[in-house]
C-alpha atoms as a PDB file:
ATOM      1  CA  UNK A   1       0.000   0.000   0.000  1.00  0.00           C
ATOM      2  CA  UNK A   2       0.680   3.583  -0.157  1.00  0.00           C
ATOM      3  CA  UNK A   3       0.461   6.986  -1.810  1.00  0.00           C
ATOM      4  CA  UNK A   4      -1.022   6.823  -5.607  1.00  0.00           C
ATOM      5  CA  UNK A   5       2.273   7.026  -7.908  1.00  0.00           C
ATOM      6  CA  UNK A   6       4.960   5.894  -5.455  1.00  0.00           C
ATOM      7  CA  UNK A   7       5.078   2.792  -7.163  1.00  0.00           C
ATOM      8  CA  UNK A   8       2.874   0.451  -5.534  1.00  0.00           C
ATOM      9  CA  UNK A   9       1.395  -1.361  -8.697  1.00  0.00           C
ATOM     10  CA  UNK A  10       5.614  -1.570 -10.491  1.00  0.00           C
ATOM     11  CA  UNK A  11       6.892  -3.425  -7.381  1.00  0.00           C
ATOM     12  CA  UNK A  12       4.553  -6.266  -7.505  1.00  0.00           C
ATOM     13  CA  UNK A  13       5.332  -6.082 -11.441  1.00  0.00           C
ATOM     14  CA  UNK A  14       8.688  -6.575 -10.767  1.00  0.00           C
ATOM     15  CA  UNK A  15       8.233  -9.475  -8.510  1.00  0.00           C
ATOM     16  CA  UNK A  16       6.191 -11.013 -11.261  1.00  0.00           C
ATOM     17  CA  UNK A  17       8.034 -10.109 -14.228  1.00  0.00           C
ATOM     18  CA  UNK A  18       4.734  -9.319 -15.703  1.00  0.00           C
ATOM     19  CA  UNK A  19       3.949  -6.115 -17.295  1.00  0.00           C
ATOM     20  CA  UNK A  20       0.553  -4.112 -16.486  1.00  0.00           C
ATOM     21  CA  UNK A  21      -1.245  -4.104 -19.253  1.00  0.00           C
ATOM     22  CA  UNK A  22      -0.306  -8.319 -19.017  1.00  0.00           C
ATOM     23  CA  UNK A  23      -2.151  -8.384 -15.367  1.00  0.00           C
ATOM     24  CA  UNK A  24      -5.417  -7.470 -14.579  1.00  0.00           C
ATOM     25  CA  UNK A  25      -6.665  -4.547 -15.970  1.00  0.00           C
ATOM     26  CA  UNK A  26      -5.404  -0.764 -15.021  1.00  0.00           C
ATOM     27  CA  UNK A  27      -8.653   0.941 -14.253  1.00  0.00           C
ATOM     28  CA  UNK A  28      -9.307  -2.102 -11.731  1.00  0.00           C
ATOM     29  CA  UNK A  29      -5.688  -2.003 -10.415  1.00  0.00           C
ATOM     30  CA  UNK A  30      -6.067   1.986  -9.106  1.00  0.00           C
ATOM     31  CA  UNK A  31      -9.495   1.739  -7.837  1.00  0.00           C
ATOM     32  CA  UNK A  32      -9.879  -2.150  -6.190  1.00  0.00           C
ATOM     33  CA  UNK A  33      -8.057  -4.705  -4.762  1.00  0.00           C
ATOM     34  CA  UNK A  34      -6.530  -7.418  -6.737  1.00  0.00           C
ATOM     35  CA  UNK A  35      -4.249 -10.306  -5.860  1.00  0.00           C
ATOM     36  CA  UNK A  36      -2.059 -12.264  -7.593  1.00  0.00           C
ATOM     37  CA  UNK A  37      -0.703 -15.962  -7.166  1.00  0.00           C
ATOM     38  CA  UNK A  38       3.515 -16.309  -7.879  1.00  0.00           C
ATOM     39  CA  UNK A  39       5.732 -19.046  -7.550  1.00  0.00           C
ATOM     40  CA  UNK A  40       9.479 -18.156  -7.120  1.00  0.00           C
ATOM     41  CA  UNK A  41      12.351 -20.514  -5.766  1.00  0.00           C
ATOM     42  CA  UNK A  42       9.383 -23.312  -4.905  1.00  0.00           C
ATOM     43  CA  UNK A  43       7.029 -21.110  -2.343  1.00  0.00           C
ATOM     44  CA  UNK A  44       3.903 -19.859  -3.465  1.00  0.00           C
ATOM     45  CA  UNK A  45       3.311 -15.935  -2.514  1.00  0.00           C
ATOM     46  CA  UNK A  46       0.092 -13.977  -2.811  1.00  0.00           C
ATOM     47  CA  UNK A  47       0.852 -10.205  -3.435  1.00  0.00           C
ATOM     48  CA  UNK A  48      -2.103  -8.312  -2.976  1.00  0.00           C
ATOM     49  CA  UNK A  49      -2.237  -4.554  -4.422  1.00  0.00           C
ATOM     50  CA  UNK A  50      -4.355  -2.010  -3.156  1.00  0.00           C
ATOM     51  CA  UNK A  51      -5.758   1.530  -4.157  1.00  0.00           C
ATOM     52  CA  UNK A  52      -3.576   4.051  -3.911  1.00  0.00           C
ATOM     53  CA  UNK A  53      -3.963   6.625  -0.962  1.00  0.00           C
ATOM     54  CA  UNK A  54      -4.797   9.906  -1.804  1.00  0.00           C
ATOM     55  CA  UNK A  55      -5.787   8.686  -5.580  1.00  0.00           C
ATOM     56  CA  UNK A  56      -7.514  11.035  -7.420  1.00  0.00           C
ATOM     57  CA  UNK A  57      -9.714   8.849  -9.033  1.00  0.00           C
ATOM     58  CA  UNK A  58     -10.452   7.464  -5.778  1.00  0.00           C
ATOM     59  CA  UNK A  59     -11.721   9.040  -2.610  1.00  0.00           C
ATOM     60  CA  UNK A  60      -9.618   8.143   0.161  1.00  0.00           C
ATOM     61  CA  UNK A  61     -12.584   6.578   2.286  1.00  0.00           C
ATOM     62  CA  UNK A  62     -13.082   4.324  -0.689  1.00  0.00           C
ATOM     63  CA  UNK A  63      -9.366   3.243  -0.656  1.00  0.00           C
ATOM     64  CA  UNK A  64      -9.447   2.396   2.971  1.00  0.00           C
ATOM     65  CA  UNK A  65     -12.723   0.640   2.823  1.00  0.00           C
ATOM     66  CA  UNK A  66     -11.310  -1.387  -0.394  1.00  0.00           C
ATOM     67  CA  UNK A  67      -8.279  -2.483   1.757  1.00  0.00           C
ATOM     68  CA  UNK A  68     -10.599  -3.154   5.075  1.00  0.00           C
ATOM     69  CA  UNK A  69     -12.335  -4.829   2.881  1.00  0.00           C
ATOM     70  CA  UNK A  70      -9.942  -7.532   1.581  1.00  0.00           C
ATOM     71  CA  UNK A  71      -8.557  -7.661   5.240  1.00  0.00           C
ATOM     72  CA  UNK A  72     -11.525  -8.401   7.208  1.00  0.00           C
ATOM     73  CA  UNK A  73     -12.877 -11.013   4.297  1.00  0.00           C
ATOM     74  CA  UNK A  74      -9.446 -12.540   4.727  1.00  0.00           C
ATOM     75  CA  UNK A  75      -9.325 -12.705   7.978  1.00  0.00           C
ATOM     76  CA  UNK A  76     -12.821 -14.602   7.966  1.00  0.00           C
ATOM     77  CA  UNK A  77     -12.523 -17.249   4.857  1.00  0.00           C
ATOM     78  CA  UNK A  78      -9.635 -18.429   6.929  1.00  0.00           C
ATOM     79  CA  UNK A  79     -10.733 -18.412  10.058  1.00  0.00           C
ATOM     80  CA  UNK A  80     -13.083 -20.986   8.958  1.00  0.00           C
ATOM     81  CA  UNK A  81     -11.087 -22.964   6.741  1.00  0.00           C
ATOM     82  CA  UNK A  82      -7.459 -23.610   9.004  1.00  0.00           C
ATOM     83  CA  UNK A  83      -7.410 -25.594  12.227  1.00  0.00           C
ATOM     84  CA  UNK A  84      -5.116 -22.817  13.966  1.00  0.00           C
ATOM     85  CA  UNK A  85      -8.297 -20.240  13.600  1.00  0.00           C
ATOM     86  CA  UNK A  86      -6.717 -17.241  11.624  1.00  0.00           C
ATOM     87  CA  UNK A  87      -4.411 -16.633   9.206  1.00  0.00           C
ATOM     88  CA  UNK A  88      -2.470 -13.427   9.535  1.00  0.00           C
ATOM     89  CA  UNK A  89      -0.214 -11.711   6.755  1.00  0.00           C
ATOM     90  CA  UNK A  90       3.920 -12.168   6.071  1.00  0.00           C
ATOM     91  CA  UNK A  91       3.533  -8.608   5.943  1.00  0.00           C
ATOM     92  CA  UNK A  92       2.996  -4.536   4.419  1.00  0.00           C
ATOM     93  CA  UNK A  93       5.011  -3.027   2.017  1.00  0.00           C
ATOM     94  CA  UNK A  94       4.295   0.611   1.830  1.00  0.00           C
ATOM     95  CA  UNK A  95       5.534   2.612  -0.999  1.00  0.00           C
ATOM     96  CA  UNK A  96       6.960   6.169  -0.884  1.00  0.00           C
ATOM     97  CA  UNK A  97       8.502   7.758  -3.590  1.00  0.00           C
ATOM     98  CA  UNK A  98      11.692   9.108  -2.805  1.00  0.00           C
ATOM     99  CA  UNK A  99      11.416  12.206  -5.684  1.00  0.00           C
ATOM    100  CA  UNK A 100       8.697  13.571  -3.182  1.00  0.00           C
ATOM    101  CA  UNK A 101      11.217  16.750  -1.665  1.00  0.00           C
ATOM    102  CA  UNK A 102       9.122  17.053   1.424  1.00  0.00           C
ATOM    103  CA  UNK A 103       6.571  15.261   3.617  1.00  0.00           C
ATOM    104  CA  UNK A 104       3.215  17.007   2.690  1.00  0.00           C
ATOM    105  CA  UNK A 105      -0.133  16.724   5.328  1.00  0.00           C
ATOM    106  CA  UNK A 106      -1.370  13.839   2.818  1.00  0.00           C
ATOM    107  CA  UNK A 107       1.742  11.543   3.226  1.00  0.00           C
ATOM    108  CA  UNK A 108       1.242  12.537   7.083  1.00  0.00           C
ATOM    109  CA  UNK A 109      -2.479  10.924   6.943  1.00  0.00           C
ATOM    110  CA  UNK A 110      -1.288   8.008   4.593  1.00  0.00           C
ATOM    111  CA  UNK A 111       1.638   7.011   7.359  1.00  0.00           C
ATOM    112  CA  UNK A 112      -1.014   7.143  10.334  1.00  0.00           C
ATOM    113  CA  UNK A 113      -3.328   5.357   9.040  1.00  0.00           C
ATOM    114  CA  UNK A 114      -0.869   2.859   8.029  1.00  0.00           C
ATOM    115  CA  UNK A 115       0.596   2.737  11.532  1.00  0.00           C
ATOM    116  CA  UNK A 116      -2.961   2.367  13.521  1.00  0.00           C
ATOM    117  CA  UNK A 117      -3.900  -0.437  10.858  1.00  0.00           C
ATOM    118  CA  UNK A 118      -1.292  -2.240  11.365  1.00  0.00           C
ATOM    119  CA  UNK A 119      -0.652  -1.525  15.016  1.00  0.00           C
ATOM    120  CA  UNK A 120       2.554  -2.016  17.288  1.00  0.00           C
ATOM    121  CA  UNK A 121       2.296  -5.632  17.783  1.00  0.00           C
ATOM    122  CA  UNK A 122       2.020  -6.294  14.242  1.00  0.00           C
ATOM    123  CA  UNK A 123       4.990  -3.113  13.288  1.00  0.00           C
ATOM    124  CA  UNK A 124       7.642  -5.513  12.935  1.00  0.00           C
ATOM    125  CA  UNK A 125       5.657  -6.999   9.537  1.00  0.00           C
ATOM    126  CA  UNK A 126       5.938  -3.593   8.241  1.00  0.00           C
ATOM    127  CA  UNK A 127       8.490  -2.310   5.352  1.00  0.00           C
ATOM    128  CA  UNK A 128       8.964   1.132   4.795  1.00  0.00           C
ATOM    129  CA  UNK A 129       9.917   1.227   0.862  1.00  0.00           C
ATOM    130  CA  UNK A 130      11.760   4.096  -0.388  1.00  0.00           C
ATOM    131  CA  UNK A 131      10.800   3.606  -4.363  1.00  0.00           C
ATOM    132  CA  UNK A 132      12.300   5.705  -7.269  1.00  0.00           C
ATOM    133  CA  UNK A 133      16.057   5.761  -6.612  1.00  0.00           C
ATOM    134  CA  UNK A 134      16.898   4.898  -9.958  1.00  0.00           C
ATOM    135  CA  UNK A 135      16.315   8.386 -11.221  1.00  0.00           C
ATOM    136  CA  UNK A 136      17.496  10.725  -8.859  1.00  0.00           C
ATOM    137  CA  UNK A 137      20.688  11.819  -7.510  1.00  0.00           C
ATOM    138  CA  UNK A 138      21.619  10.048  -4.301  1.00  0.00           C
ATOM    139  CA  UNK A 139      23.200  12.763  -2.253  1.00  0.00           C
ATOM    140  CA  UNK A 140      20.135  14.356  -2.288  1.00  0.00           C
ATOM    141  CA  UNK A 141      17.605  11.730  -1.818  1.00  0.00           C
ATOM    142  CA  UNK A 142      19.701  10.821   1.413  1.00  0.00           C
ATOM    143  CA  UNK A 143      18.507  13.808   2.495  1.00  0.00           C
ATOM    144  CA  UNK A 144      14.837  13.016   1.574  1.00  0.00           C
ATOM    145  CA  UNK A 145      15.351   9.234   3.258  1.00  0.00           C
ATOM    146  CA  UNK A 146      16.671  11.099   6.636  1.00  0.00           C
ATOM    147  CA  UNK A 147      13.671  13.354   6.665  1.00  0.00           C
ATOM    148  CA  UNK A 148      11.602  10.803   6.474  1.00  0.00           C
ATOM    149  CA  UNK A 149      13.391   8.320   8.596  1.00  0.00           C
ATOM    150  CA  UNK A 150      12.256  10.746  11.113  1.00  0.00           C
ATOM    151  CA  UNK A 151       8.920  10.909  10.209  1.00  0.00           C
ATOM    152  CA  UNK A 152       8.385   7.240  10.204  1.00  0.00           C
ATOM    153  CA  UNK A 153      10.132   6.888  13.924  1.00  0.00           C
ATOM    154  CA  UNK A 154       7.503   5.786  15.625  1.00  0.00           C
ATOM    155  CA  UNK A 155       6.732   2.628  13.406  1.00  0.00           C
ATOM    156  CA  UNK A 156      10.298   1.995  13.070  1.00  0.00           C
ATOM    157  CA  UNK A 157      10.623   1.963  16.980  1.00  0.00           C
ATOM    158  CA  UNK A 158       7.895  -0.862  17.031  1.00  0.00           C
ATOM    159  CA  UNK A 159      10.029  -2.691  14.525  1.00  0.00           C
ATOM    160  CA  UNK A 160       9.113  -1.541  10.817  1.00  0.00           C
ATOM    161  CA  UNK A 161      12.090  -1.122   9.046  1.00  0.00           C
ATOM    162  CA  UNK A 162      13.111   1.265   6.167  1.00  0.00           C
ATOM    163  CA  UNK A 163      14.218  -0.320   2.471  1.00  0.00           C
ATOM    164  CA  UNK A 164      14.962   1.180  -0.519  1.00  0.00           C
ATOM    165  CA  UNK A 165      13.954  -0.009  -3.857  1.00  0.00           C
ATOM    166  CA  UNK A 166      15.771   0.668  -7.154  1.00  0.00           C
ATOM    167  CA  UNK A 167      13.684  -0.634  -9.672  1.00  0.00           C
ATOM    168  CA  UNK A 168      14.900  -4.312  -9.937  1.00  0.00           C
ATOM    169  CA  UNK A 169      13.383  -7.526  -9.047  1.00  0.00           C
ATOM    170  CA  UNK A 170      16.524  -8.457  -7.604  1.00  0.00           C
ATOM    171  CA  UNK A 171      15.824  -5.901  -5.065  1.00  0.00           C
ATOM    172  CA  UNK A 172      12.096  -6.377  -4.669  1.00  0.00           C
ATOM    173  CA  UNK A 173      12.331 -10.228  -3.888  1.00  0.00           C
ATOM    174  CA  UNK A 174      15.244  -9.201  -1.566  1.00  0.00           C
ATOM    175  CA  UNK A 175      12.683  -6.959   0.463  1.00  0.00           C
ATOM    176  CA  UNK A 176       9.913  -9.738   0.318  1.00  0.00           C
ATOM    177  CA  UNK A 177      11.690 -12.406   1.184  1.00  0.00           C
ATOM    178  CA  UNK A 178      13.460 -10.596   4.000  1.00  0.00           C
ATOM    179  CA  UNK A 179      10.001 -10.793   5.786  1.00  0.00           C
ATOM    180  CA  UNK A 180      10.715 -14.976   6.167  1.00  0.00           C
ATOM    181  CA  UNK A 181       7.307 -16.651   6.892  1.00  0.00           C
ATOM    182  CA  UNK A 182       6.125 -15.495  10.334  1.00  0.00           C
ATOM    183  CA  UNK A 183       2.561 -14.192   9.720  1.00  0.00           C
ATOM    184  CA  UNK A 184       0.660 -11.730  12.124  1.00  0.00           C
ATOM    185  CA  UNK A 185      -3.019 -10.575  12.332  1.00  0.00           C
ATOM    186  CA  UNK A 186      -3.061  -6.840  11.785  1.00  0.00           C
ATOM    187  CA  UNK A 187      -4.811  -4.305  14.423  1.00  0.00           C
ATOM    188  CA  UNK A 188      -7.658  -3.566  12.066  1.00  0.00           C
ATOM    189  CA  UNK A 189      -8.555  -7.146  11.342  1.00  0.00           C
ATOM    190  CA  UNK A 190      -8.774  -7.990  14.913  1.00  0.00           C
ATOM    191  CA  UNK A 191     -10.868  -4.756  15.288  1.00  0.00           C
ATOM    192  CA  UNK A 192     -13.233  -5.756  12.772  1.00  0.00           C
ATOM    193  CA  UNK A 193     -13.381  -8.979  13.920  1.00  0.00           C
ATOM    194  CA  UNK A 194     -14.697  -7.451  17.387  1.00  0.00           C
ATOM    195  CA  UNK A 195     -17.258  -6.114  15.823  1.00  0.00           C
ATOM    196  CA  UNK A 196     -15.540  -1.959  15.715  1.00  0.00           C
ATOM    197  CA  UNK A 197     -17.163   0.012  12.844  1.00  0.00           C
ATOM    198  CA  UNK A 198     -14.869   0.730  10.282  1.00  0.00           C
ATOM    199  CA  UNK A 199     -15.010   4.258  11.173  1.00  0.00           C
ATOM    200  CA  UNK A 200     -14.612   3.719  14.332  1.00  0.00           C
ATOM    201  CA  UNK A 201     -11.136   1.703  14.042  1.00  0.00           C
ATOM    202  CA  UNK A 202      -7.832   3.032  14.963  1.00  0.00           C
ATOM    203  CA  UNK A 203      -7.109   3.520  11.349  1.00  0.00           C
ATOM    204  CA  UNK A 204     -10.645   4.540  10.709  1.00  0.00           C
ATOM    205  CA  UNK A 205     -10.823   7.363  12.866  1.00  0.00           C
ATOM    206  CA  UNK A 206      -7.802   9.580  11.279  1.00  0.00           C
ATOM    207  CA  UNK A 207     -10.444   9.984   7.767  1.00  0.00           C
ATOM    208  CA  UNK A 208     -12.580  12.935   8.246  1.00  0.00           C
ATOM    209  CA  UNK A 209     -16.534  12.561   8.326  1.00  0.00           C
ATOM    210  CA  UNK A 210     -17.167  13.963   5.069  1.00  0.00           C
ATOM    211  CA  UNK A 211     -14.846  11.299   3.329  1.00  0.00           C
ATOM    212  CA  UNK A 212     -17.286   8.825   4.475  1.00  0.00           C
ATOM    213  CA  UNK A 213     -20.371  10.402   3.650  1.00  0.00           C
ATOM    214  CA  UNK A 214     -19.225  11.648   0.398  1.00  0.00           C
ATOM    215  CA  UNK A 215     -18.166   8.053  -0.202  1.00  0.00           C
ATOM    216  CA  UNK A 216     -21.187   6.096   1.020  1.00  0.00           C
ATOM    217  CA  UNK A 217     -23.552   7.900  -1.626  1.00  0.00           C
ATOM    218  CA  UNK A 218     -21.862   5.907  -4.052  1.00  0.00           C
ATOM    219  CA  UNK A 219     -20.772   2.741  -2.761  1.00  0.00           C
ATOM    220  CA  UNK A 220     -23.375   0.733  -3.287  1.00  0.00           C
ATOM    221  CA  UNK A 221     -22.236   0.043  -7.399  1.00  0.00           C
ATOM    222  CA  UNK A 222     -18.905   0.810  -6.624  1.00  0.00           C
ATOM    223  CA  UNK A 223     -18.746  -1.872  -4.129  1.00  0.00           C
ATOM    224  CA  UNK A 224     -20.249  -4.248  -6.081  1.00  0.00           C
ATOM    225  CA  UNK A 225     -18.099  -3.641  -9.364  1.00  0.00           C
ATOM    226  CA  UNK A 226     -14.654  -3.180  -7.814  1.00  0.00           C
ATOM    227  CA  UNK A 227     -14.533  -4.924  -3.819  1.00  0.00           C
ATOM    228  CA  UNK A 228     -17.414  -7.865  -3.598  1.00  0.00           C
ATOM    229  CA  UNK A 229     -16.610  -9.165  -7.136  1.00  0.00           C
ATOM    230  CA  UNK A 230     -13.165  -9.414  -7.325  1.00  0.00           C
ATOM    231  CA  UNK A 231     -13.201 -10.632  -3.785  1.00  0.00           C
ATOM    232  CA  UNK A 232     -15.375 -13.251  -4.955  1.00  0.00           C
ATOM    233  CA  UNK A 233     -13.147 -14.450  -8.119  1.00  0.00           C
ATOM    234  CA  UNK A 234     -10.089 -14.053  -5.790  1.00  0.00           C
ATOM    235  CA  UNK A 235     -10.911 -16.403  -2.956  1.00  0.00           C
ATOM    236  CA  UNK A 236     -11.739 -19.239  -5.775  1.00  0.00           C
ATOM    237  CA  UNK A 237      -8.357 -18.859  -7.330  1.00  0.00           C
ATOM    238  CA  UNK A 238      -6.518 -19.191  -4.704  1.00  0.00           C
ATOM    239  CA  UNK A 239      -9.060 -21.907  -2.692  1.00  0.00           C
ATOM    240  CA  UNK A 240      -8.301 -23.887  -5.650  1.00  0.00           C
END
């Protein structure tokens, strides 16, 4: 996850070689959640992509509820369906382009609501992905990393940690793979699961009452189109 343009959508494409008009198709890549099913060195990985924060073709209530969403349905089908209970993720990548010269009030919103979804306990599942250093000049993007190395301190103190990604699969399997297999339930999911509102979640609280009236007048076919249906075609692909 993370801010529309940091690169969300090209790091999965680099872990899958695939290109994105080869995956599913664009429109449904910025505006719902779509998973894909890759086999490298013998293990079998879901990488999920999400909406991009602060997309403009997508209000930002609608992004969170997308990712919620996926989470919380998740979190259920496998509850049911494994003897342990629940299934929790390997872990978050979120994106941040590095070209971005300062932190602005949306990347502010994006990182809390990343940190209160996630929550301290599971922080240490968390990768902070610097994107975009293959076309800028490294003195200065140091700077940029230290600024917001600072920014990001509180996550990092729970146990995130800060990567940087330049634009090679070598590099986005390292970053994947350095996550090894342990699997945590994140603070939202157990929230939902307890029966919080969304808007009344950790993560759910920091979006401002107007984003979710302004987006419940039209989720009803949005919904529909872009969360419940490819929900639906996910959880048979990877069931079977």
């Amino acid at each position: 996850m993370g801010k529309a343009g940091s690169g969300i959508s090209n790091f999965i494409d680099k872990l899958t070689g695939m290109k994105p008009e080869e995956t599913e198709e664009l429109s449904s890549r910025m505006k719902g959640v779509c998973a894909y099913e890759y086999y490298h060195s013998g293990q079998r990985f879901i990488l999920v992509d999400t909406p991009g924060l602060n997309n403009g073709e997508l209000l930002q209530g609608a992004a969170f509820r997308a990712m919620a969403t996926w989470l919380k349905d998740m979190y259920a089908t496998h509850r049911q369906n494994t003897a342990e209970g629940v299934i929790g993720l390997t872990g978050v990548i979120y994106t941040q382009s590095i070209k971005d010269d300062s932190v602005s009030p949306a990347d502010v919103r994006s990182f809390e609501l990343l940190r209160d979804l996630c929550g301290d306990e599971a922080a240490d599942r968390v990768r902070l992905v610097t994107t975009m250093w293959d076309v800028v000049n490294e003195s200065e993007a140091i700077e940029v990393e230290d600024s917001l190395r600072t920014h990001w301190q509180s996550l990092v103190n729970a146990g995130a940690c800060p990567e940087r990604f330049d634009n090679t699969p070598e590099r986005a399997w390292i970053i994947v793979e350095g996550l090894e297999n342990t699997k945590k339930t994140l603070l939202l999911q157990e929230e939902l699961n307890q029966g919080t509102r969304l808007e009344d979640t950790s993560a759910g609280r920091h979006l401002r009452p107007e984003e979710w009236a302004a987006q419940s007048g039209q989720a009803e076919g949005w919904f529909e189109r872009w969360i419940w249906k490819p929900c639906l075609n996910m959880w048979s692909r990877i069931a079977n």
